[in-house]
Protein backbone atom coordinates (compact mmCIF):
# COMPACT_ATOMS: atom_id res chain seq x y z
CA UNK A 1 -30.81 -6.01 69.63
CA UNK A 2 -27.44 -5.03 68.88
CA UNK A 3 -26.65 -0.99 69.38
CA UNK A 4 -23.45 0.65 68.13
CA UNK A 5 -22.89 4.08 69.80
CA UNK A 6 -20.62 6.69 68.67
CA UNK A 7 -19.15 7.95 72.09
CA UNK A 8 -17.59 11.69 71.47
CA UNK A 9 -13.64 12.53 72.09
CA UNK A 10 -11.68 16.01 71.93
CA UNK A 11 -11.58 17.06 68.46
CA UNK A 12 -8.89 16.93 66.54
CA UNK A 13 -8.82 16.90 62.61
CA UNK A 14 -5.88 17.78 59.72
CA UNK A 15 -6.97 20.81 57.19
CA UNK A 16 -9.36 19.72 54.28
CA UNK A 17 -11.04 16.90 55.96
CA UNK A 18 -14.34 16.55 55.49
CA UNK A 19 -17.34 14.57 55.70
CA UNK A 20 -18.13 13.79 52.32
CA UNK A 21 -18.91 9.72 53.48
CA UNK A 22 -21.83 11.16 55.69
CA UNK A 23 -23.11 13.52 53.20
CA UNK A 24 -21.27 16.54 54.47
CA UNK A 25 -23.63 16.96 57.43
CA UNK A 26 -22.90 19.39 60.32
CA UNK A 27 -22.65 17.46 63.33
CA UNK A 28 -21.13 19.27 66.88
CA UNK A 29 -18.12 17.84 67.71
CA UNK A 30 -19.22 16.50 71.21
CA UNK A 31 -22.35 14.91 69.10
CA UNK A 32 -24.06 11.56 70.58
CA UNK A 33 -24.35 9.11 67.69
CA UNK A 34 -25.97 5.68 67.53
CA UNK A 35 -26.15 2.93 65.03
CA UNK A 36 -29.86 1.88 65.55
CA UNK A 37 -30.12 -1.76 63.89
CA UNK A 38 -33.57 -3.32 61.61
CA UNK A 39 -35.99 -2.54 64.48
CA UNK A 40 -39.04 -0.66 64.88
CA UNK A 41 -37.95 1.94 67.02
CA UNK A 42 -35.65 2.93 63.62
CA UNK A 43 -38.42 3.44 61.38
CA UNK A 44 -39.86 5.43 64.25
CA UNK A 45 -37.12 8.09 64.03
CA UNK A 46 -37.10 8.62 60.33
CA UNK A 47 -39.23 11.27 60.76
CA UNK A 48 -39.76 15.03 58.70
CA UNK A 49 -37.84 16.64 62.11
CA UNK A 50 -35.15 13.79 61.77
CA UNK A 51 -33.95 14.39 58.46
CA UNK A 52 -33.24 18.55 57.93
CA UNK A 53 -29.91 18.50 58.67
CA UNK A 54 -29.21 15.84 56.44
CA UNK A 55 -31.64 18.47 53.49
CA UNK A 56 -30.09 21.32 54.36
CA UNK A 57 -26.27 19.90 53.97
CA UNK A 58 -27.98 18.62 50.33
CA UNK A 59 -29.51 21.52 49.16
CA UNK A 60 -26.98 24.01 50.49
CA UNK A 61 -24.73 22.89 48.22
CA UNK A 62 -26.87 23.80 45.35
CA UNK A 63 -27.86 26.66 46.91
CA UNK A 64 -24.75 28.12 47.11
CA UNK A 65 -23.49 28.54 43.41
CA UNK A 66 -27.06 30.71 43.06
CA UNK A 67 -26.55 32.56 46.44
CA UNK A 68 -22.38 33.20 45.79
CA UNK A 69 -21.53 36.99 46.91
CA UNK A 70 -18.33 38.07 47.74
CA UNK A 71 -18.25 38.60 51.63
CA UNK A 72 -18.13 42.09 52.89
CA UNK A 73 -14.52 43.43 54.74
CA UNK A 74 -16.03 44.07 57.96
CA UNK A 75 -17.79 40.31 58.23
CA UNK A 76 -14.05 39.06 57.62
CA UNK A 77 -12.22 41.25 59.05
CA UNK A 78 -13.43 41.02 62.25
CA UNK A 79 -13.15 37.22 62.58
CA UNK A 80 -9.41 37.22 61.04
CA UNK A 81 -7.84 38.61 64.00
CA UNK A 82 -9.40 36.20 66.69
CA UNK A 83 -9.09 33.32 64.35
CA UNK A 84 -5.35 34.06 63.99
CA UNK A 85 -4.59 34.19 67.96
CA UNK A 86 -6.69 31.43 68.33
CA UNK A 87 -4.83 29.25 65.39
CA UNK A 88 -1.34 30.63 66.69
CA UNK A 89 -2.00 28.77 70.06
CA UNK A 90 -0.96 25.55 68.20
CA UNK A 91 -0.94 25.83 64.57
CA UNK A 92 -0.31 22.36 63.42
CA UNK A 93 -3.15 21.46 65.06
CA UNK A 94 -5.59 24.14 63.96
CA UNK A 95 -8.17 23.23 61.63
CA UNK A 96 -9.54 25.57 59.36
CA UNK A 97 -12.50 23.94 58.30
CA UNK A 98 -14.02 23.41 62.53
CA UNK A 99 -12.62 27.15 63.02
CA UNK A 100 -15.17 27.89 60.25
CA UNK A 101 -18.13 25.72 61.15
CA UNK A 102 -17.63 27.66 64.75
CA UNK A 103 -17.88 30.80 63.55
CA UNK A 104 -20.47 30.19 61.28
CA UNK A 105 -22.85 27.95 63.69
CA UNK A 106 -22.14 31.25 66.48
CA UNK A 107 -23.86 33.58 63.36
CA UNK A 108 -26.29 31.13 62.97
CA UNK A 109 -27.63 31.31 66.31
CA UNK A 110 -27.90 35.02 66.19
CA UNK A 111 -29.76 34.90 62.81
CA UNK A 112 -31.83 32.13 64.06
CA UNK A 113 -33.11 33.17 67.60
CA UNK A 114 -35.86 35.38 66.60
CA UNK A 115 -37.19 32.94 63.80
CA UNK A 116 -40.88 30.88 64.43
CA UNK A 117 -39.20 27.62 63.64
CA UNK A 118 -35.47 27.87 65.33
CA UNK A 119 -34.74 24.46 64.33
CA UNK A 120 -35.39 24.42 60.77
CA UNK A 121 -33.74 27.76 60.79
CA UNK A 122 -30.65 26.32 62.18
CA UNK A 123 -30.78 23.30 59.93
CA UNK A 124 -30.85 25.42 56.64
CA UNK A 125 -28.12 28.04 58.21
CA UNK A 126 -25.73 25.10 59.53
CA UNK A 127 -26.07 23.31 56.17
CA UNK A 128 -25.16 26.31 54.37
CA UNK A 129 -21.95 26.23 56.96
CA UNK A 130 -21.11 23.05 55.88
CA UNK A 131 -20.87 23.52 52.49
CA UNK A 132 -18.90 26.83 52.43
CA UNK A 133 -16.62 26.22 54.72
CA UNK A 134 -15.81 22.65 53.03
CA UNK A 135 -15.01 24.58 49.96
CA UNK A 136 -13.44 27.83 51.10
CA UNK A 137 -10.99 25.31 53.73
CA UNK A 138 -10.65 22.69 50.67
CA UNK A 139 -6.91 24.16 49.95
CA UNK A 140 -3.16 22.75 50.87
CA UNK A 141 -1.64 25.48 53.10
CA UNK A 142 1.25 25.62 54.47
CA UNK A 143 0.80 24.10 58.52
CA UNK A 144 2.03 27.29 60.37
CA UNK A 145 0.42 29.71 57.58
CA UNK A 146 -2.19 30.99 60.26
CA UNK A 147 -2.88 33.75 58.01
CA UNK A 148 -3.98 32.07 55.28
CA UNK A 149 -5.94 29.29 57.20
CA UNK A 150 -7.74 32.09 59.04
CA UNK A 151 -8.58 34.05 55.82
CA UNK A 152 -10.39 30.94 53.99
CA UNK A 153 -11.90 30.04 57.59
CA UNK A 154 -13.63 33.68 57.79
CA UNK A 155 -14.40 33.92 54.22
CA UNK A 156 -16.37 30.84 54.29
CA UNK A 157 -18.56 31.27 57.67
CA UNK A 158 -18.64 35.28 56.50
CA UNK A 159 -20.66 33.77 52.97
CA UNK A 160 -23.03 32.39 54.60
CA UNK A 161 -23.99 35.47 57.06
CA UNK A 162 -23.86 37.44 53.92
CA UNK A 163 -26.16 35.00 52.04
CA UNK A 164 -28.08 33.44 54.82
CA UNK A 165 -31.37 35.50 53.59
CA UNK A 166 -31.16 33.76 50.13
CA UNK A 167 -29.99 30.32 51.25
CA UNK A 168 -33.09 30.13 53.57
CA UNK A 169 -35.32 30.89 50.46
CA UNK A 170 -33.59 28.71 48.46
CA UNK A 171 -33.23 25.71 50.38
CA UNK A 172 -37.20 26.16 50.74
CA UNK A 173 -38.30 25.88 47.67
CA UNK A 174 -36.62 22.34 47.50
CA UNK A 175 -37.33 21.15 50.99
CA UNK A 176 -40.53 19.33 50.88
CA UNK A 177 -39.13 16.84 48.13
CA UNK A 178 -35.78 16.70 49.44
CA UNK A 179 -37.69 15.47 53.05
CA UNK A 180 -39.28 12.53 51.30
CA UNK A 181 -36.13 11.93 49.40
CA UNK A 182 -34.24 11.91 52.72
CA UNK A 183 -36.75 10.04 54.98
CA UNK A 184 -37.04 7.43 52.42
CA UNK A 185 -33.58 6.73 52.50
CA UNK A 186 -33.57 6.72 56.25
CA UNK A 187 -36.46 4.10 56.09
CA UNK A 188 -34.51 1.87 54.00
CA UNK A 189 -31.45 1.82 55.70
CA UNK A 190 -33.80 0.64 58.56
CA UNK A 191 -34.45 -2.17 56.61
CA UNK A 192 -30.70 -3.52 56.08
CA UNK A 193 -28.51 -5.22 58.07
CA UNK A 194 -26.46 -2.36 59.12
CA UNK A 195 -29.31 -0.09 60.44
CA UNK A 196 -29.12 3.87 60.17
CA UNK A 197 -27.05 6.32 61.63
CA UNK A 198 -28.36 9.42 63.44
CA UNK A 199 -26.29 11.75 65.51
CA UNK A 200 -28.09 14.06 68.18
CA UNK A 201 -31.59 12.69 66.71
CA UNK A 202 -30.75 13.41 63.36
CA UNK A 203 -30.47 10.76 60.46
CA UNK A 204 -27.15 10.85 58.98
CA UNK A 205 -27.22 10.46 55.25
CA UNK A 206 -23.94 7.79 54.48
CA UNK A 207 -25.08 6.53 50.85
CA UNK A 208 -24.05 3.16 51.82
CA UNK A 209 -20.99 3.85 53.33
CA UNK A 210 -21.43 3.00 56.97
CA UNK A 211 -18.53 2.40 57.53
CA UNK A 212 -16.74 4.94 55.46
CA UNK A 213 -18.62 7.67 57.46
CA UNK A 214 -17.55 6.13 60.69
CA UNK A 215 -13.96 6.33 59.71
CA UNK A 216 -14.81 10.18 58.91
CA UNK A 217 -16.55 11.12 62.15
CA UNK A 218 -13.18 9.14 63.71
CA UNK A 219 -11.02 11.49 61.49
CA UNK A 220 -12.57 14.41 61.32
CA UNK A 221 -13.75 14.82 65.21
CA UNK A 222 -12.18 12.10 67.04
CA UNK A 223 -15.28 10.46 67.16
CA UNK A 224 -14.82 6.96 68.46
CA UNK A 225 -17.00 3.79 67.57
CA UNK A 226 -18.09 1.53 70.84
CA UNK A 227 -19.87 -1.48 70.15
CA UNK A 228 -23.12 -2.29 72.18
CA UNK A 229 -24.35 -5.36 74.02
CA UNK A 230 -26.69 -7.86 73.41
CA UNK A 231 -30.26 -6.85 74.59
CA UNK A 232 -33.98 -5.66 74.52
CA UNK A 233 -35.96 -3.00 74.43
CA UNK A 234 -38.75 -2.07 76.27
CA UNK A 235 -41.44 0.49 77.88
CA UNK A 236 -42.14 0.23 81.85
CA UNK A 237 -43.32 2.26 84.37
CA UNK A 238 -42.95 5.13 82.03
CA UNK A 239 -39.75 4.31 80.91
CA UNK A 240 -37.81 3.35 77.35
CA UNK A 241 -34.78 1.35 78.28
CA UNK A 242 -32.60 -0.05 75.36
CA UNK A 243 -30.78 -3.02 77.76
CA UNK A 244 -27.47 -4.56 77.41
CA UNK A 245 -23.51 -3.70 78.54
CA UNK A 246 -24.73 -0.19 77.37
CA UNK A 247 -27.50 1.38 75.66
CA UNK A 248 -29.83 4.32 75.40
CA UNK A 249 -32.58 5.36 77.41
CA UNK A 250 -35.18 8.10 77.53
CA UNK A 251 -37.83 8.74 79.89
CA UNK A 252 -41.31 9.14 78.37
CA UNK A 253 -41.62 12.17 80.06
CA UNK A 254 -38.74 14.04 77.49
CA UNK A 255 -36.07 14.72 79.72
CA UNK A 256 -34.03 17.91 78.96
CA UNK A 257 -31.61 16.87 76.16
CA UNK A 258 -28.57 18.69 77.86
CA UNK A 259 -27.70 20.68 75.06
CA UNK A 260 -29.40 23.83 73.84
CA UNK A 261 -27.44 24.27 70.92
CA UNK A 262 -28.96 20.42 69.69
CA UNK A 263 -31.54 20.31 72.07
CA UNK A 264 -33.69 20.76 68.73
CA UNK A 265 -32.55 18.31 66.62
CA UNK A 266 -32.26 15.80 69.88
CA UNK A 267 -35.93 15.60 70.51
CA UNK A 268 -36.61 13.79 67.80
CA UNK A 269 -34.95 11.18 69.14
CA UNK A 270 -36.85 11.89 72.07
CA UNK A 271 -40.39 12.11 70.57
CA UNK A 272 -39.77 8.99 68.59
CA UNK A 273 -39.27 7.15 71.68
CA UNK A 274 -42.48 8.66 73.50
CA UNK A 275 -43.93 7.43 70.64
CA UNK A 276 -43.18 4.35 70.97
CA UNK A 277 -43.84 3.98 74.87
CA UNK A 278 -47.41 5.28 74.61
CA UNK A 279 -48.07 2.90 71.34
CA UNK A 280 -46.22 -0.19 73.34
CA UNK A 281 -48.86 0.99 76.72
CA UNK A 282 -51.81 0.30 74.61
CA UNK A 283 -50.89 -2.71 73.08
CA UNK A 284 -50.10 -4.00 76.99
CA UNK A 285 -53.58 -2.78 77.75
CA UNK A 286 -55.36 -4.36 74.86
């Protein structure tokens, strides 16, 4: 089995870059990503839970020309001035677009905590992120202009807290086919020589373009592509162990993901592989 893992690196991106190649998904810039090759622990992990991020960043989009308000002054205004002292640090190096995602993801979790399903709540909110701060950041600035990269990085994370009530709804209404759509496609890149990419247990939508999307995790986050060993996998004593020079692991207990902003979309990943070591323990005792 042959794993390719996408190990994380400071992030560091130019204005207007985007993620187009992996379907405009919101993934954290210190996200763990793996390339999980034809195997059955792939089709394993294209699961409902596995694939919202990659529906909301799909429906958000169509969401938003029915959801478009203007954002109120005080939701701008009061991310303009820490945006600006933040972007005056180093501006050639700020990026608009992240600033946004930030901003908008912080929101999100406010919006989010008191919600019965947090994680599909995030999904649809961080997809709706996605989407308007790609377009509101989308513009040629000049590099030192911190004024102006601040005021399309506020407007766009300020939409969505202004619209967050009707993207939810909307993104509903279409979620159950968009699911199927989604996991389907995760199922058959499972079936091709590349395999499928998921970052923090979510399936990353690439429409062919493997390699494309690498290049824009690289660009866009710094995101750097190791290759993996030869090995196996297995279940033992409780244990999943992908073996080689490197791999991944879980324990089929569900150890804490490590990150509580993605713990959510992470135990997918996790319950997948339970899955698998309680399925692989009965076939051993049969």
């Amino acid at each position: 089995m042959v794993l390719a893992a996408l190990a994380p690196a400071p992030s560091r991106a130019q204005d207007g870059a985007g993620l187009e190649a992996c379907g405009n998904i919101h993934v954290e810039a210190e996200a763990e990503c793996v390339v999980i090759p034809p195997m059955a622990e792939c089709e394993a992990m294209c699961k409902p839970l596995s694939v919202q991020a990659a529906c909301a960043a799909r429906l958000a989009v169509d969401c938003r020309a029915m959801c478009d308000e203007l954002p109120s002054v005080e939701c701008s205004g009061s991310c303009q001035a820490g945006c600006e002292a933040d972007c005056e640090i180093d501006p050639g190096e700020f990026d608009c677009k992240l600033a946004c995602e930030a901003d908008c993801s912080g929101s999100c979790e406010a919006n989010c905590q008191a919600d019965e399903d947090g994680g599909k709540c995030m999904a649809r909110c961080e997809g709706a992120c996605s989407a308007s701060c790609d377009s509101h950041c989308n513009v040629e600035l000049p590099e030192a202009d911190c004024e102006g990269k601040c005021e399309a990085s506020c407007e766009g994370s300020c939409e969505v807290d202004t619209n967050i009530d009707c993207q939810a709804s909307c993104q509903a209404d279409a979620e159950a086919e968009c699911v199927l759509d989604v996991q389907g496609g995760c199922e058959v890149d499972c079936e091709t020589e590349e395999g499928a990419l998921f970052c923090n247990g979510q399936y990353i939508d690439h429409g062919d373009n493997l390699a494309e999307c690498e290049a824009a995790l690289r660009a866009v986050l710094d995101i750097e592509v190791e290759s993996y060993a030869e090995g196996s996998s297995s279940c033992e004593n409780g244990e999943c162990m992908a073996e080689g020079e490197a791999g991944v692991s879980s324990d089929c207990s569900v150890a804490d993901p490590g990150s509580t902003r993605s713990a959510w979309a992470w135990s997918g990943l996790a319950l997948a592989l339970v899955g698998l070591c309680v399925r692989r323990r009965r076939q051993a005792r049969d």
